[in-house]
C-alpha atoms as a PDB file:
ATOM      1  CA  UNK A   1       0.000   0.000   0.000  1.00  0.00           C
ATOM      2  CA  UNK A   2       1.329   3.793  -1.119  1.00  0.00           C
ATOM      3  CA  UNK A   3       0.179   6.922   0.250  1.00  0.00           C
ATOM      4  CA  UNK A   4      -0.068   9.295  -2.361  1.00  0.00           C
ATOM      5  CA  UNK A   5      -0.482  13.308  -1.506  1.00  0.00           C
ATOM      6  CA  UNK A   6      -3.430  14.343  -1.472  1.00  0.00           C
ATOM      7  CA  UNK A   7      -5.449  16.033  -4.519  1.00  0.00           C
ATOM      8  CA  UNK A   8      -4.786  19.663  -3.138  1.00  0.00           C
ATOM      9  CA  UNK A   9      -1.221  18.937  -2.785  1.00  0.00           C
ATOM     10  CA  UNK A  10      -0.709  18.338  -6.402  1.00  0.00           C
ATOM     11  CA  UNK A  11      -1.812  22.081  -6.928  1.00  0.00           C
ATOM     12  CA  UNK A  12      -5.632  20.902  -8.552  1.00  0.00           C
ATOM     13  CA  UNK A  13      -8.509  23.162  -8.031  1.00  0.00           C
ATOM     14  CA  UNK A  14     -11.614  23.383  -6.429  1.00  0.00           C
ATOM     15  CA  UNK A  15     -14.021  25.632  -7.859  1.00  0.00           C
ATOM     16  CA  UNK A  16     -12.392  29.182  -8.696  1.00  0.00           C
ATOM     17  CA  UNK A  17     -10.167  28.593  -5.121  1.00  0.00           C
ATOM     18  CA  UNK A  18      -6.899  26.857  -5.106  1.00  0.00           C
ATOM     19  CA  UNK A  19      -6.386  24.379  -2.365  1.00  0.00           C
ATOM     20  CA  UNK A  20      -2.663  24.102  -1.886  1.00  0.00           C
ATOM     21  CA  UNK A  21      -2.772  27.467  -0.493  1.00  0.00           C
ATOM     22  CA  UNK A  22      -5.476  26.309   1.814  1.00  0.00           C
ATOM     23  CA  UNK A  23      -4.130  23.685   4.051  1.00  0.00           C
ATOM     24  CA  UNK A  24      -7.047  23.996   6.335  1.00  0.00           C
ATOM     25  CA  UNK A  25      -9.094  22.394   3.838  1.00  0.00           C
ATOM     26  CA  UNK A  26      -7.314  18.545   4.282  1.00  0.00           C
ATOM     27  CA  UNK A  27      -7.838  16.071   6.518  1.00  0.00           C
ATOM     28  CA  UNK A  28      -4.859  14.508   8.681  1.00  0.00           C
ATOM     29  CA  UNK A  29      -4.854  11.138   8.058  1.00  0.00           C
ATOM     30  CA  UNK A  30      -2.922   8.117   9.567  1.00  0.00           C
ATOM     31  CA  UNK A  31      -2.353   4.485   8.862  1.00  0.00           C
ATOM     32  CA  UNK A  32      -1.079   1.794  11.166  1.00  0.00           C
ATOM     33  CA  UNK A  33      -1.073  -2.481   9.781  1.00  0.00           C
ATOM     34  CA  UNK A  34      -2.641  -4.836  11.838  1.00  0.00           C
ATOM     35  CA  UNK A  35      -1.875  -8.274  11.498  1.00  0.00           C
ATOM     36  CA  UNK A  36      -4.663  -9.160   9.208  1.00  0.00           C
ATOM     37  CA  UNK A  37      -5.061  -5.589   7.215  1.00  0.00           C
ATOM     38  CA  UNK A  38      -4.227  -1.662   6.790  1.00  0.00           C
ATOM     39  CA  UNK A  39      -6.021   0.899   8.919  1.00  0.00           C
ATOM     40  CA  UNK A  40      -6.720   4.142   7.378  1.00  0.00           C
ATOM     41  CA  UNK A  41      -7.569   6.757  10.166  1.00  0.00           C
ATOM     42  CA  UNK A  42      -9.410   9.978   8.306  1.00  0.00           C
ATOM     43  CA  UNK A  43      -9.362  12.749  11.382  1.00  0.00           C
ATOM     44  CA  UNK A  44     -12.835  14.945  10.225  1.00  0.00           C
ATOM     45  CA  UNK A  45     -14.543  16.349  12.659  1.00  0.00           C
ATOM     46  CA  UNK A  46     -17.855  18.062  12.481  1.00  0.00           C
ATOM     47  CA  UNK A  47     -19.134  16.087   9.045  1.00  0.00           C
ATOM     48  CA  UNK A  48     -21.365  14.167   8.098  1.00  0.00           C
ATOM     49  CA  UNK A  49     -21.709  10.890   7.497  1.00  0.00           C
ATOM     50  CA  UNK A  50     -23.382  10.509   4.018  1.00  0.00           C
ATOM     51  CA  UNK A  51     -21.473  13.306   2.486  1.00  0.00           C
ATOM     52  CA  UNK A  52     -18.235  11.487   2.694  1.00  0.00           C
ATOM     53  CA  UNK A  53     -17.305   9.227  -0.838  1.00  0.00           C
ATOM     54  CA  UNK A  54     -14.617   6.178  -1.088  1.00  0.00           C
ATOM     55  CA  UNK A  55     -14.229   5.317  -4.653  1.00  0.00           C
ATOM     56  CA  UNK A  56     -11.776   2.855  -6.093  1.00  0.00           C
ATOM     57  CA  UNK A  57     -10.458   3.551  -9.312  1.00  0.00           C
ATOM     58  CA  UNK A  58      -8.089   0.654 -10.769  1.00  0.00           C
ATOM     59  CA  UNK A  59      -5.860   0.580  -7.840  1.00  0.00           C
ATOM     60  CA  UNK A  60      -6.041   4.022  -6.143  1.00  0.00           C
ATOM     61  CA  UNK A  61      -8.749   4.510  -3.155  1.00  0.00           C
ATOM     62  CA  UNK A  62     -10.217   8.277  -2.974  1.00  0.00           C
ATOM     63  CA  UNK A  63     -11.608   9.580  -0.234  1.00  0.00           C
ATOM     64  CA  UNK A  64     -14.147  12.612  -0.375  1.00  0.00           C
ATOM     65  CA  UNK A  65     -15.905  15.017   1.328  1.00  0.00           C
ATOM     66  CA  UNK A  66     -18.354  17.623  -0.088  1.00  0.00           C
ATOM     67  CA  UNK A  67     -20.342  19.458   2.477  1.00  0.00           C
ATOM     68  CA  UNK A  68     -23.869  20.416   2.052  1.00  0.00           C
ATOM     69  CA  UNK A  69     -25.361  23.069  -0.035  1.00  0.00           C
ATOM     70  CA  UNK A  70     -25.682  26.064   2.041  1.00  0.00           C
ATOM     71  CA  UNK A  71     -23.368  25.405   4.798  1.00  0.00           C
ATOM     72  CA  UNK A  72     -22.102  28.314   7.201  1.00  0.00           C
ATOM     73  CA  UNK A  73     -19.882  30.615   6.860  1.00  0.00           C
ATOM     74  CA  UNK A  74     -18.961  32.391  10.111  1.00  0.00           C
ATOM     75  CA  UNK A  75     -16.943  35.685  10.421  1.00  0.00           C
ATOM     76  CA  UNK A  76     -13.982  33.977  12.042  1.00  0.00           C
ATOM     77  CA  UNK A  77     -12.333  35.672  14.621  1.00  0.00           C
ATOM     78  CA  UNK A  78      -9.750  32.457  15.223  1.00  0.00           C
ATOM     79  CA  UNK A  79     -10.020  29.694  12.828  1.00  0.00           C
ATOM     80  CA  UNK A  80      -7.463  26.455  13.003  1.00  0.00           C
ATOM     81  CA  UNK A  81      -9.227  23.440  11.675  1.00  0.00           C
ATOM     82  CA  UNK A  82     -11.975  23.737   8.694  1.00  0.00           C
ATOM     83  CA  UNK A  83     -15.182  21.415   8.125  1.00  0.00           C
ATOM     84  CA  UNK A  84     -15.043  21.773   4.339  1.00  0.00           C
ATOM     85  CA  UNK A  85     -14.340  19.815   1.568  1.00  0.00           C
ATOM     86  CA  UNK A  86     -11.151  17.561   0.947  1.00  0.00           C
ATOM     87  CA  UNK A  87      -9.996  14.687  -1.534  1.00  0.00           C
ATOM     88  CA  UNK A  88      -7.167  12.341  -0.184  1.00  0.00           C
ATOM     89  CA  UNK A  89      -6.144   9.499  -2.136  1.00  0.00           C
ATOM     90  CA  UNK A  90      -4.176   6.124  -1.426  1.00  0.00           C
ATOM     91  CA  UNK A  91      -2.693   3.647  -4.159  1.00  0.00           C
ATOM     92  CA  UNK A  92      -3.099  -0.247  -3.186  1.00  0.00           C
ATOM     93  CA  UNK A  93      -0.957  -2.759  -4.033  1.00  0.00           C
ATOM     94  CA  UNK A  94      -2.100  -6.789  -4.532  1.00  0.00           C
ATOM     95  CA  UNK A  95      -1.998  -7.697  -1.144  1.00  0.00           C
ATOM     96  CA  UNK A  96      -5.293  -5.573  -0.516  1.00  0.00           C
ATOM     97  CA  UNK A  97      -8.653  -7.591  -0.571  1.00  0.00           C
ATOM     98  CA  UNK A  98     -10.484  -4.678  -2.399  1.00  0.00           C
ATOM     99  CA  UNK A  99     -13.877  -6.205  -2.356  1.00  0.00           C
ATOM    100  CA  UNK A 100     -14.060  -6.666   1.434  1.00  0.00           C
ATOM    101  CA  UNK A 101     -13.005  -3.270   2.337  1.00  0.00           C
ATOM    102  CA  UNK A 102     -14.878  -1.273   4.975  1.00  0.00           C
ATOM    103  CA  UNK A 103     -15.295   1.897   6.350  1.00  0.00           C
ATOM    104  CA  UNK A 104     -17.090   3.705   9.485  1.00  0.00           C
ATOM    105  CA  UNK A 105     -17.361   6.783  11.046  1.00  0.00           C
ATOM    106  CA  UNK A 106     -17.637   7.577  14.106  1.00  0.00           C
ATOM    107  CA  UNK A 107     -16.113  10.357  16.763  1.00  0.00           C
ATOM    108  CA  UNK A 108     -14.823  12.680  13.969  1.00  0.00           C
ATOM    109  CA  UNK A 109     -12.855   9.969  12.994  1.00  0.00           C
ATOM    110  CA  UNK A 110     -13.638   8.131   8.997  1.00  0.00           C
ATOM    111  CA  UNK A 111     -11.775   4.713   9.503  1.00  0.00           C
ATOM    112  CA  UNK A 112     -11.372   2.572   6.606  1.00  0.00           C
ATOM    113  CA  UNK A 113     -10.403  -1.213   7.098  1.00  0.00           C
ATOM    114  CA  UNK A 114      -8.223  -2.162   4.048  1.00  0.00           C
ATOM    115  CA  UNK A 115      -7.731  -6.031   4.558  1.00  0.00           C
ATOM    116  CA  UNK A 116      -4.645  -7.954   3.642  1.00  0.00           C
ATOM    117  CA  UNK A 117      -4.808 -10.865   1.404  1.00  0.00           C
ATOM    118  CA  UNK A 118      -3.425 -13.482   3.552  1.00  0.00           C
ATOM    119  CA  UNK A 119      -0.302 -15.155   1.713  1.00  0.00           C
ATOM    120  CA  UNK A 120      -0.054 -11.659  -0.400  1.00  0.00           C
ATOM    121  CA  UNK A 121       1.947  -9.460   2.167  1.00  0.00           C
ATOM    122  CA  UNK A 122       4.586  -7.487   0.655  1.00  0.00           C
ATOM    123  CA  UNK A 123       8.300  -7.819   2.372  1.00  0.00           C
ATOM    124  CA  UNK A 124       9.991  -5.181   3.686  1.00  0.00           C
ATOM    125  CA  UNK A 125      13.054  -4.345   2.134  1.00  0.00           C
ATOM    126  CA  UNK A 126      15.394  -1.541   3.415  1.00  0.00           C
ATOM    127  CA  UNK A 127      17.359   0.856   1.408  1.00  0.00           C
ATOM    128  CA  UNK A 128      20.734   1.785   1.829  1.00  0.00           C
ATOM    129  CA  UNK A 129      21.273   5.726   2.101  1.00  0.00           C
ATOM    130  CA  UNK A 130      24.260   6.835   0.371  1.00  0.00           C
END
């Protein structure tokens, strides 16, 4: 499995605003292995549920959010975090059972179960600085 950066990092658009200058608009994300898959931790607080989208395209997982029509826009005073939209995408590699992946949210947190084909883990190789 490859993390790619994320759509706004590779200087796309969204609408007439340009996200790379936004940083507010991604969501941290984290992944840790278990010993039978990946986990995929999507920090994004304050959504909701059905407005998030996973979407596999050949071997690259998207994940979306589009908030609702009409949502709020405040006259910050202090703003650190943002509840808009973001687009973060990971590429999978063979070992990942693509038809039994899953995905829940709950506490602010989007967590996606990628499971590993058992027999189909990749090795880890290190490389040699020089």
């Amino acid at each position: 499995m490859y993390y790619n950066q994320s759509w706004a990092a590779k200087g796309n658009h969204y609408g007439n605003r340009h996200l790379q200058s936004r940083s507010m608009q991604r969501a941290a994300v984290n992944i840790y292995k278990t010993e039978n898959s990946f986990e995929l931790l999507v920090f994004a607080p304050g959504r909701i549920k059905e407005h998030f989208h996973l979407d596999m395209n050949g071997n690259e997982l998207t994940v979306s959010y589009n908030p609702p029509e009409g949502f709020p826009r405040p006259d910050w005073v202090l703003r650190e975090y943002s509840r808009g939209g973001f687009v973060r995408s990971v590429t999978l590699n063979e070992s990942i059972d693509t038809q039994n992946i899953t995905a829940k949210y709950a506490d602010g947190v989007l967590q996606i179960s990628l499971p590993v084909i058992e027999g189909k883990e990749t090795d880890k190789k290190e490389i040699v600085i020089q």
